[in-house]
PDB file of N, CA and C in Angstrom:
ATOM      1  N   UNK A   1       9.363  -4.572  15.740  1.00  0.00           N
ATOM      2  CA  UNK A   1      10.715  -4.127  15.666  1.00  0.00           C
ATOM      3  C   UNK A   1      10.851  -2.945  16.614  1.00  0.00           C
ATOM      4  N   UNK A   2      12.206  -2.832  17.310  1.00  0.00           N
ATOM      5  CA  UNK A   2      12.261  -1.456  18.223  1.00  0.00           C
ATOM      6  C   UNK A   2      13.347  -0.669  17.743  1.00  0.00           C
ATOM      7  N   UNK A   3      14.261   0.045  18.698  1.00  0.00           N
ATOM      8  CA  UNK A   3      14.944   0.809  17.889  1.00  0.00           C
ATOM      9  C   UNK A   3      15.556   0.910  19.502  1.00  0.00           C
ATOM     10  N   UNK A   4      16.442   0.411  19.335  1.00  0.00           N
ATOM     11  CA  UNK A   4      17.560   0.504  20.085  1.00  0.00           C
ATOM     12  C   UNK A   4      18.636   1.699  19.746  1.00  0.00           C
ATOM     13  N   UNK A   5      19.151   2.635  20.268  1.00  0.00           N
ATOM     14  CA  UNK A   5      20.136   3.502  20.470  1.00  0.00           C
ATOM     15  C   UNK A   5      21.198   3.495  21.520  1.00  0.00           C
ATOM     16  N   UNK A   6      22.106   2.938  21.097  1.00  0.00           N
ATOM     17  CA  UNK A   6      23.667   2.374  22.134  1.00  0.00           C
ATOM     18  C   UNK A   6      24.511   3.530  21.816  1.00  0.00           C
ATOM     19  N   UNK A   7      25.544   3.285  22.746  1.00  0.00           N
ATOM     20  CA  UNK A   7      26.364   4.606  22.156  1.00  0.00           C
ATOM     21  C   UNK A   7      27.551   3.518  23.081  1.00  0.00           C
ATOM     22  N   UNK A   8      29.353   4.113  22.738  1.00  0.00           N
ATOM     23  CA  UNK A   8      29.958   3.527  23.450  1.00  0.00           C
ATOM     24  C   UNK A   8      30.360   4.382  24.945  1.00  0.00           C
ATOM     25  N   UNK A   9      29.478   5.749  25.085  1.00  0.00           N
ATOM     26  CA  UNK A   9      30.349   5.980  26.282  1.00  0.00           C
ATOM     27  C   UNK A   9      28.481   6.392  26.853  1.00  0.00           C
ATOM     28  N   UNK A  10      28.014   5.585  27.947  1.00  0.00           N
ATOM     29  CA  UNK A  10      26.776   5.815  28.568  1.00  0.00           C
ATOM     30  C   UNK A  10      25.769   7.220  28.881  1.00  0.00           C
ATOM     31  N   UNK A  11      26.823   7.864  29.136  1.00  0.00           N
ATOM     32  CA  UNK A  11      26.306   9.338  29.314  1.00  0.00           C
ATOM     33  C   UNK A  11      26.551  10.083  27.919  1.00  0.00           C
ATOM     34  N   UNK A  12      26.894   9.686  27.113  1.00  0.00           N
ATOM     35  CA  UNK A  12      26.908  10.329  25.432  1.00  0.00           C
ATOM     36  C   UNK A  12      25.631   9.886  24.705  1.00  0.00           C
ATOM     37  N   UNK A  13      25.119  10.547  24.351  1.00  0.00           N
ATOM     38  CA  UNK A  13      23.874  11.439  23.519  1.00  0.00           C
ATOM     39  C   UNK A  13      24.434  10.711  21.961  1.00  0.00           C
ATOM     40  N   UNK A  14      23.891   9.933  21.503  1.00  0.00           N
ATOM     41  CA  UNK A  14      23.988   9.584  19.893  1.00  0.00           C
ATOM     42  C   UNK A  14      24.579  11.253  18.810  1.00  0.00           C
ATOM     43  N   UNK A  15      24.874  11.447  18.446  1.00  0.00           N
ATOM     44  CA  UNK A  15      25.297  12.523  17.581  1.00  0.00           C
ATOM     45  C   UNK A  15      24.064  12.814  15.906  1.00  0.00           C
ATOM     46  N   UNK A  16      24.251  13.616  15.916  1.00  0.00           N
ATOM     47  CA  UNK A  16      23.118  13.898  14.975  1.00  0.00           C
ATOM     48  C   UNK A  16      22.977  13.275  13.842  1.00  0.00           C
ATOM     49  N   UNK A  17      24.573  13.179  13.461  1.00  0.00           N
ATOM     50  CA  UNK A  17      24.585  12.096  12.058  1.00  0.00           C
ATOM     51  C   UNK A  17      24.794  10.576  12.221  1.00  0.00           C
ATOM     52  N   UNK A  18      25.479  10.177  13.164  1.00  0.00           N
ATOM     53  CA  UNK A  18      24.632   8.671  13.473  1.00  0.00           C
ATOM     54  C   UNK A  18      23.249   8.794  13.699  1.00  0.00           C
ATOM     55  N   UNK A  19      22.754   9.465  14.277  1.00  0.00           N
ATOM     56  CA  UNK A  19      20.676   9.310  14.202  1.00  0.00           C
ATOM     57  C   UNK A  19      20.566   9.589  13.093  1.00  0.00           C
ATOM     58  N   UNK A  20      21.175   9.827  11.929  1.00  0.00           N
ATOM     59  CA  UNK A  20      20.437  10.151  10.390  1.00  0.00           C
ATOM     60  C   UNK A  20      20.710   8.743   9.997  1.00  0.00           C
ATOM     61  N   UNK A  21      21.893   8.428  10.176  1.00  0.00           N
ATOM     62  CA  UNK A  21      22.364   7.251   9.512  1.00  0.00           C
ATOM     63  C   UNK A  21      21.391   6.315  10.115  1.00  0.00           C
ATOM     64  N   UNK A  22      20.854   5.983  11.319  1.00  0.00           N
ATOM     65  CA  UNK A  22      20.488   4.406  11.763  1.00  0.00           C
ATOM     66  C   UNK A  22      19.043   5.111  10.966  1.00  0.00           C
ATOM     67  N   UNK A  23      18.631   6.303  11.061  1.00  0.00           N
ATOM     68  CA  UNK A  23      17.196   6.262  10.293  1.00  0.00           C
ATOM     69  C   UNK A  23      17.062   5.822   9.266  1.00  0.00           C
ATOM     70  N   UNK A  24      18.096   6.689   8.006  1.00  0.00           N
ATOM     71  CA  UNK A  24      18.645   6.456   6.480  1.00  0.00           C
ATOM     72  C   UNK A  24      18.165   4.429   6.384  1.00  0.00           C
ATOM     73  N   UNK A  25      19.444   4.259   7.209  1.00  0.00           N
ATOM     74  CA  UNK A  25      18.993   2.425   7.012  1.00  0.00           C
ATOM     75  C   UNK A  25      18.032   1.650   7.347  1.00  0.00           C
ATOM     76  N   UNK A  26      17.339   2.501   8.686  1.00  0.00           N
ATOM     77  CA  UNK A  26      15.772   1.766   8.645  1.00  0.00           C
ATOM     78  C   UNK A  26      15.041   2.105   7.611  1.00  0.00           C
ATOM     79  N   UNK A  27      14.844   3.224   6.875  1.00  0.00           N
ATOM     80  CA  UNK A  27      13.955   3.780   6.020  1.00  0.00           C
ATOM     81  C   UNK A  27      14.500   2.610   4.331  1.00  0.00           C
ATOM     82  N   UNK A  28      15.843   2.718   4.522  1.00  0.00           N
ATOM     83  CA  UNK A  28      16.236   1.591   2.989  1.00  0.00           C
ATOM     84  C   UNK A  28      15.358   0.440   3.236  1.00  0.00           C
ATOM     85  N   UNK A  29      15.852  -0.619   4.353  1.00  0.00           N
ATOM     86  CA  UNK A  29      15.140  -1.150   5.015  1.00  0.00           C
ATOM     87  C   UNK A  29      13.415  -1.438   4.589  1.00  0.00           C
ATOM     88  N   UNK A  30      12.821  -0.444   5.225  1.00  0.00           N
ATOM     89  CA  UNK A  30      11.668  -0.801   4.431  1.00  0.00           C
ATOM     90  C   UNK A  30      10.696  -0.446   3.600  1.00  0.00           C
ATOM     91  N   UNK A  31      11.774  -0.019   2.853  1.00  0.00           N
ATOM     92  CA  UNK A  31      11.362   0.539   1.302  1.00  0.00           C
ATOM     93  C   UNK A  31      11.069  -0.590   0.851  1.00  0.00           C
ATOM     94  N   UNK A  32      12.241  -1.274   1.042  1.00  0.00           N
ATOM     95  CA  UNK A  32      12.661  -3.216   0.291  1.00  0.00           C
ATOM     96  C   UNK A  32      11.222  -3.511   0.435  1.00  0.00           C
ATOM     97  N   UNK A  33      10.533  -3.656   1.768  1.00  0.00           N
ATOM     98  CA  UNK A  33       9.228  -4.266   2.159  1.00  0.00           C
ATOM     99  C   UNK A  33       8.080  -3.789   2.573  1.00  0.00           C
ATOM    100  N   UNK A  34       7.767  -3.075   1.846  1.00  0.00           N
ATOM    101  CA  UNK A  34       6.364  -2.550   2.037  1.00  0.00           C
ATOM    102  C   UNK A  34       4.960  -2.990   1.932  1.00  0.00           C
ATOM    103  N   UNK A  35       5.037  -4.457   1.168  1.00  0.00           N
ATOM    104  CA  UNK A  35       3.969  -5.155   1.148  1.00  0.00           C
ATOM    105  C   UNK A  35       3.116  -5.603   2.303  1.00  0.00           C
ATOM    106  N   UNK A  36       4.099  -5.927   3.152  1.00  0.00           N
ATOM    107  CA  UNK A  36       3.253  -6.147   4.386  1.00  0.00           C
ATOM    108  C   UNK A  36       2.459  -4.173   5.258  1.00  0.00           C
ATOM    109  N   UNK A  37       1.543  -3.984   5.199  1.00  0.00           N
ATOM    110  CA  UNK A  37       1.093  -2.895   5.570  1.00  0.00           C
ATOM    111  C   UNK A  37       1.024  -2.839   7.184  1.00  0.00           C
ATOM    112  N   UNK A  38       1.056  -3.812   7.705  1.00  0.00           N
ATOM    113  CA  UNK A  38       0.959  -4.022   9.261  1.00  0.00           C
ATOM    114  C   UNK A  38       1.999  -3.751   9.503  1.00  0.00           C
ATOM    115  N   UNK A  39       3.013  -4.651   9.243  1.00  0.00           N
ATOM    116  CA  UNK A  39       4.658  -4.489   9.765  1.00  0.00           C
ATOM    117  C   UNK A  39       5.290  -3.124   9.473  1.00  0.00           C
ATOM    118  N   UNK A  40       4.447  -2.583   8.037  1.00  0.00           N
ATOM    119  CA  UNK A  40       5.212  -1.112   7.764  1.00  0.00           C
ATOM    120  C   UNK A  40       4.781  -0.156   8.592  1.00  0.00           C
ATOM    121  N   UNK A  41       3.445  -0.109   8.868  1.00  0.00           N
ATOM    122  CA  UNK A  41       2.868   0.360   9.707  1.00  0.00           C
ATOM    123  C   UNK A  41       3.678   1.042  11.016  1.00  0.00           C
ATOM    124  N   UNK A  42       4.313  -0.210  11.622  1.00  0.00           N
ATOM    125  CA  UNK A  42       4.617  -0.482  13.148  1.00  0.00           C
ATOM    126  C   UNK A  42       6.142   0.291  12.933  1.00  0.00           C
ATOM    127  N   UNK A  43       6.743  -0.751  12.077  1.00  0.00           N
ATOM    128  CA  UNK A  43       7.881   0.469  11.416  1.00  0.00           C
ATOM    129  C   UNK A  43       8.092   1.755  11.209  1.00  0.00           C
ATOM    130  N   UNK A  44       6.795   2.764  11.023  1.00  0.00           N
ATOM    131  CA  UNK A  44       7.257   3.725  11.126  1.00  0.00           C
ATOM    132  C   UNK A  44       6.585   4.489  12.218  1.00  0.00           C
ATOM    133  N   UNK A  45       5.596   4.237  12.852  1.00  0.00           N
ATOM    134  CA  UNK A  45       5.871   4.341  14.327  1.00  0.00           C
ATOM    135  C   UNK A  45       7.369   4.486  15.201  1.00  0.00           C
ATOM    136  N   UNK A  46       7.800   3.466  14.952  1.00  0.00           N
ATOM    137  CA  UNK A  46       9.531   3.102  15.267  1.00  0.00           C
ATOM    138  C   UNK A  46      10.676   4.096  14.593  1.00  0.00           C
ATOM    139  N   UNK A  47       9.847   4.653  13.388  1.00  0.00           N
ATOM    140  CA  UNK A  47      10.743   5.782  12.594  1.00  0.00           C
ATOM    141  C   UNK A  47      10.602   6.765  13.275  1.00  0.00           C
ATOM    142  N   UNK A  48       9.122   7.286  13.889  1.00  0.00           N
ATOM    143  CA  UNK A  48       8.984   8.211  14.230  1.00  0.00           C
ATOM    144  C   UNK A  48       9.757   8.861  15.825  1.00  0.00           C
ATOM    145  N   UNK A  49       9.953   7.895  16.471  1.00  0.00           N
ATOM    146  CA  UNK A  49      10.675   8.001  17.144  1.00  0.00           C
ATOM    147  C   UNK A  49      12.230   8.435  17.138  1.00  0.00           C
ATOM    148  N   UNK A  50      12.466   7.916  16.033  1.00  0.00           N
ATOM    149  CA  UNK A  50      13.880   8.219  15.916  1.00  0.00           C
ATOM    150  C   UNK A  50      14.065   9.549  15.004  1.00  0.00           C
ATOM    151  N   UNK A  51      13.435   9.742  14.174  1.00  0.00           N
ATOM    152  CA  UNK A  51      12.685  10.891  13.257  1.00  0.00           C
ATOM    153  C   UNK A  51      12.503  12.107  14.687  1.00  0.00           C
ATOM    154  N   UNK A  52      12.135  11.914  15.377  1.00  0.00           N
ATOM    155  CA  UNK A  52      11.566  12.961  16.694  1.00  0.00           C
ATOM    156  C   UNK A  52      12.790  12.780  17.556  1.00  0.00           C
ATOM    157  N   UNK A  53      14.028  12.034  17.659  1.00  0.00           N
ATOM    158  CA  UNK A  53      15.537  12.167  17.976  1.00  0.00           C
ATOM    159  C   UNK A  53      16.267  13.166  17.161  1.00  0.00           C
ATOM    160  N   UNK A  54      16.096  13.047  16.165  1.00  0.00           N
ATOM    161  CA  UNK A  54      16.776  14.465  15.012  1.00  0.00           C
ATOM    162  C   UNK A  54      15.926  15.780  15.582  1.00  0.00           C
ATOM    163  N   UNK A  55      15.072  15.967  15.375  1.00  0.00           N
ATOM    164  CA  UNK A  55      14.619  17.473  15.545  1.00  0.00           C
ATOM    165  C   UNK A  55      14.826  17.424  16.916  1.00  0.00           C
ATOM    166  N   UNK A  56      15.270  16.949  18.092  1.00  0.00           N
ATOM    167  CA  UNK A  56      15.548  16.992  19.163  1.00  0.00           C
ATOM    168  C   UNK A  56      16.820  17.888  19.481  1.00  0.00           C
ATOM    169  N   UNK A  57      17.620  17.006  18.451  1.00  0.00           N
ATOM    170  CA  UNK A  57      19.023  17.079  18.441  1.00  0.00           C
ATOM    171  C   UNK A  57      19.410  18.475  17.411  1.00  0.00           C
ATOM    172  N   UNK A  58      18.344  19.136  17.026  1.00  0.00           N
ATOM    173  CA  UNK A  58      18.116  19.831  16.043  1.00  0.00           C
ATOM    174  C   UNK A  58      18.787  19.850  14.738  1.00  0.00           C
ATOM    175  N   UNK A  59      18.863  18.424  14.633  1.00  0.00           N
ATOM    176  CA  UNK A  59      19.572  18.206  13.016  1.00  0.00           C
ATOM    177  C   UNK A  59      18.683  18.200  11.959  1.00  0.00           C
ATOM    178  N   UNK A  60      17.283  18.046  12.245  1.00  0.00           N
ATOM    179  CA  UNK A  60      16.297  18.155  11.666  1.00  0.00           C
ATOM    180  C   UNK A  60      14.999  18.785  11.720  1.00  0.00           C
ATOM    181  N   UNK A  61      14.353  19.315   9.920  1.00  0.00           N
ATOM    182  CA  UNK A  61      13.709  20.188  10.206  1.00  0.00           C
ATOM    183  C   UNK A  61      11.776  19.245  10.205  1.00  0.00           C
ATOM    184  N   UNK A  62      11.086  19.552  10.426  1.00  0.00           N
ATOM    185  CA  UNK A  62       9.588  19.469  10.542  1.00  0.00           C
ATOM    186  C   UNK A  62       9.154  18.708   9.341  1.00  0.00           C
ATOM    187  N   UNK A  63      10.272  19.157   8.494  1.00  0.00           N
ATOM    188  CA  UNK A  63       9.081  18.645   6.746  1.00  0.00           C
ATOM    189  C   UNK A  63       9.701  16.716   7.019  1.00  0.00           C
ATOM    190  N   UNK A  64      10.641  16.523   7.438  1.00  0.00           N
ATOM    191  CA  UNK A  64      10.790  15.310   7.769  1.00  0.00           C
ATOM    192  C   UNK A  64       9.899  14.588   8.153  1.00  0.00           C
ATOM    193  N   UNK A  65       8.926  14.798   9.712  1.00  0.00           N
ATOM    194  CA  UNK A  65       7.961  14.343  10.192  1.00  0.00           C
ATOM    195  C   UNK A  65       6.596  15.001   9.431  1.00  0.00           C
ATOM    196  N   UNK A  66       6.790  15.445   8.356  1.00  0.00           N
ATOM    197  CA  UNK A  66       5.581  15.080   7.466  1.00  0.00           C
ATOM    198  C   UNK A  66       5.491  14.527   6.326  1.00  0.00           C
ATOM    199  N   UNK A  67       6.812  14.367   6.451  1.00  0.00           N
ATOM    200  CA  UNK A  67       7.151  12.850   4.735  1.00  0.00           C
ATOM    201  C   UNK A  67       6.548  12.157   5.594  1.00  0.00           C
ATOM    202  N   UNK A  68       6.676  11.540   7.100  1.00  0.00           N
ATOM    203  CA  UNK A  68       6.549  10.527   7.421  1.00  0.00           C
ATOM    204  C   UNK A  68       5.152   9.989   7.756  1.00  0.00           C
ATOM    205  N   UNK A  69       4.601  11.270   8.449  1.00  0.00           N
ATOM    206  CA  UNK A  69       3.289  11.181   8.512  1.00  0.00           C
ATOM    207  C   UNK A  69       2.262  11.005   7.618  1.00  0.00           C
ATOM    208  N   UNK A  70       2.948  11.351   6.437  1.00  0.00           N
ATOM    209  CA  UNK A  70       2.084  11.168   4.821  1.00  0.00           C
ATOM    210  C   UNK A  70       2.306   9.920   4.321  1.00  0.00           C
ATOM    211  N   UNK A  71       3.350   9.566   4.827  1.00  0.00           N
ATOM    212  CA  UNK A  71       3.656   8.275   4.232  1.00  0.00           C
ATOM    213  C   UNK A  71       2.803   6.993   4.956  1.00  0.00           C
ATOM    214  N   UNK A  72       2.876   7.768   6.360  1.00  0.00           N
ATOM    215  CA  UNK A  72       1.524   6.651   7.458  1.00  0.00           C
ATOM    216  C   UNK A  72       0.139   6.838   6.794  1.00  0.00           C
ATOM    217  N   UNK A  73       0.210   8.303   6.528  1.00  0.00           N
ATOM    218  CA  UNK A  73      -1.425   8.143   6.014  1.00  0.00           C
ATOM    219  C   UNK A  73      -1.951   7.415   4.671  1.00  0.00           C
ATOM    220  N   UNK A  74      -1.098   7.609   3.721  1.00  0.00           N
ATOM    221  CA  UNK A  74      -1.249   6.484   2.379  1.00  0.00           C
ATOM    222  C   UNK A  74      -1.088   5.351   2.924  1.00  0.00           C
ATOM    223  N   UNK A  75      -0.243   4.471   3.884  1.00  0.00           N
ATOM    224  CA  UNK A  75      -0.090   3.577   4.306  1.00  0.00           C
ATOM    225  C   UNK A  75      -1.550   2.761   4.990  1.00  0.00           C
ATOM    226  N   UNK A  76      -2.362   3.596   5.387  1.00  0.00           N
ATOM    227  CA  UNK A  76      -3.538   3.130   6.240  1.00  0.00           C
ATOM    228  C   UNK A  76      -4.423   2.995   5.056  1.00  0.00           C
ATOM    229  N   UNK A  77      -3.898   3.994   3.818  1.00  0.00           N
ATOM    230  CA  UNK A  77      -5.372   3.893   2.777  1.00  0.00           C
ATOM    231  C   UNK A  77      -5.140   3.138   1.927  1.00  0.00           C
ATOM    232  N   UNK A  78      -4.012   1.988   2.193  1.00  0.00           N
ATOM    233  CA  UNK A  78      -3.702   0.913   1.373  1.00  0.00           C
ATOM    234  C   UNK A  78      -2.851   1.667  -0.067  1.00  0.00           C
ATOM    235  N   UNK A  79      -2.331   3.110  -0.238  1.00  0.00           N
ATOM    236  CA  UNK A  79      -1.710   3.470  -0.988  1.00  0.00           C
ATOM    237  C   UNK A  79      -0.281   3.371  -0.815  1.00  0.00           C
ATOM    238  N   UNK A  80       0.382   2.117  -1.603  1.00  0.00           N
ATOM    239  CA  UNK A  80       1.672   1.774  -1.101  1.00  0.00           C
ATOM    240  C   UNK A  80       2.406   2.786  -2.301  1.00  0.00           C
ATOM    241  N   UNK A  81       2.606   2.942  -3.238  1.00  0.00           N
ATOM    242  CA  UNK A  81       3.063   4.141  -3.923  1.00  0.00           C
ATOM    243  C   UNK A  81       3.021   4.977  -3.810  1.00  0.00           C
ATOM    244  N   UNK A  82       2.391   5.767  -3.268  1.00  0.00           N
ATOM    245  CA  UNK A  82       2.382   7.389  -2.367  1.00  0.00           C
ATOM    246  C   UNK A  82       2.893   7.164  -1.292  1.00  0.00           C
ATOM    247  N   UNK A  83       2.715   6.342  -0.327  1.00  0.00           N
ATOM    248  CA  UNK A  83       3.691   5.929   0.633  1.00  0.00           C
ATOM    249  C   UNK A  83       5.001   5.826   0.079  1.00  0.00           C
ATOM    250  N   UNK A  84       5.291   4.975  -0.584  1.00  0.00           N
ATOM    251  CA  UNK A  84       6.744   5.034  -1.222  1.00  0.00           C
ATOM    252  C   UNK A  84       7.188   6.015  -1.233  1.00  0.00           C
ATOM    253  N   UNK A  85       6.275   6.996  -2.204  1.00  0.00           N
ATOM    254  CA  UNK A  85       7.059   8.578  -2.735  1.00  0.00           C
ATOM    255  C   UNK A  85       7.890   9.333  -1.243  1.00  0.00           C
ATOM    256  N   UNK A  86       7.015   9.134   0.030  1.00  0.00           N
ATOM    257  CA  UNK A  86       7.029   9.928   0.401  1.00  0.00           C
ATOM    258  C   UNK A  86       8.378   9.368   1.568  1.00  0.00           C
ATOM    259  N   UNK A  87       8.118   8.148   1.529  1.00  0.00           N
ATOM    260  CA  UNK A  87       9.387   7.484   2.268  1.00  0.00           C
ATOM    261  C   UNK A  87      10.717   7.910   1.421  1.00  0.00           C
ATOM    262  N   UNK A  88      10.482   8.054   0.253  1.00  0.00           N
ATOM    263  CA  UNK A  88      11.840   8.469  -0.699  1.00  0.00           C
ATOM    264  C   UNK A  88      12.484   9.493  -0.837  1.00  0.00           C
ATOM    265  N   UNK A  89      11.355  10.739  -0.679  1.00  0.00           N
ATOM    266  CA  UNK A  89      11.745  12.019   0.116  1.00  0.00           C
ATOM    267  C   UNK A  89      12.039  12.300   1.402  1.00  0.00           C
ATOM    268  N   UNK A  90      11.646  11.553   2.326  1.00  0.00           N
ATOM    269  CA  UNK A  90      12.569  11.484   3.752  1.00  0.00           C
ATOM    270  C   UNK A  90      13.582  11.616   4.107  1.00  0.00           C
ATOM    271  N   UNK A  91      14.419   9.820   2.804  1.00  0.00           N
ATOM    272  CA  UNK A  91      15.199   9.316   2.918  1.00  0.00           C
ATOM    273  C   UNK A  91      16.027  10.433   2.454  1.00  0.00           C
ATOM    274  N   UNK A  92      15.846  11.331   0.909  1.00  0.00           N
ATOM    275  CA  UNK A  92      17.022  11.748   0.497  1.00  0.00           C
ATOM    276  C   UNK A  92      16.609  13.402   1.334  1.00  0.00           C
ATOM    277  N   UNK A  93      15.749  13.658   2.160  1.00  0.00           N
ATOM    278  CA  UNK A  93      15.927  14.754   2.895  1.00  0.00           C
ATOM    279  C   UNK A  93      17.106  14.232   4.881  1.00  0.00           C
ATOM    280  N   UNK A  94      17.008  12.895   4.895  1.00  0.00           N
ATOM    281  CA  UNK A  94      18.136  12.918   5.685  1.00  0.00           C
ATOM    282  C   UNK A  94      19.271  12.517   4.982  1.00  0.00           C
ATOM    283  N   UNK A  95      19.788  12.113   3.834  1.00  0.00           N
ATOM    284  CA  UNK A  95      20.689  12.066   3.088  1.00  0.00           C
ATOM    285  C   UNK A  95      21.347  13.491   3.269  1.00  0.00           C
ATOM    286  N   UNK A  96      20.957  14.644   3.056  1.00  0.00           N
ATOM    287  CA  UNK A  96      21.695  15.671   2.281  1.00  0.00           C
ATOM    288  C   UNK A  96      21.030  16.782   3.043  1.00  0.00           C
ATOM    289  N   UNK A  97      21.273  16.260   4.772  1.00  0.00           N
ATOM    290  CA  UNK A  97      21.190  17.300   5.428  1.00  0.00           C
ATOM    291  C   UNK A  97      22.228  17.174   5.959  1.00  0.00           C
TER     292      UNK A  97
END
């Protein structure tokens, strides 16, 4: 999966809360499916990218990219429930920023 970022006017920069939002829905996304550990894997690779578009844009702070990174690391140790947790705190830390 990639992560496409369009905008309608070419030289416009995505805005901080559309990059929360397309994250928000990748992260719902694959909450749904976490069984597969490969595909989630690759997925948040693909988060991280867009995750590293927010603190760019400085809509976001650091503890973000370490929900996420914690969530990769349970992810590799076959801990899909700590992964979860931590995808769930992401989610509601770009919610209610």
């Amino acid at each position: 999966m990639s992560i496409f970022v369009s905008s309608a006017e070419p030289n416009r920069a995505p805005a901080t809360h559309e990059l929360r939002n397309r994250a928000a829905a990748r992260l719902r996304s694959l909450l749904q499916d976490l069984g597969d550990t490969h595909r989630a894997a690759a997925e948040l690779d693909n988060l991280r990218t867009l995750i590293e578009s927010l603190l760019q844009a400085g809509g976001e702070s650091g503890l973000a990219m370490n929900h996420l990174r914690c969530a990769r690391r349970f992810l590799g140790s076959d801990e899909v429930g700590a992964a979860r947790y931590e995808l769930r705190l992401l989610l509601g830390s770009l919610q209610w920023s």
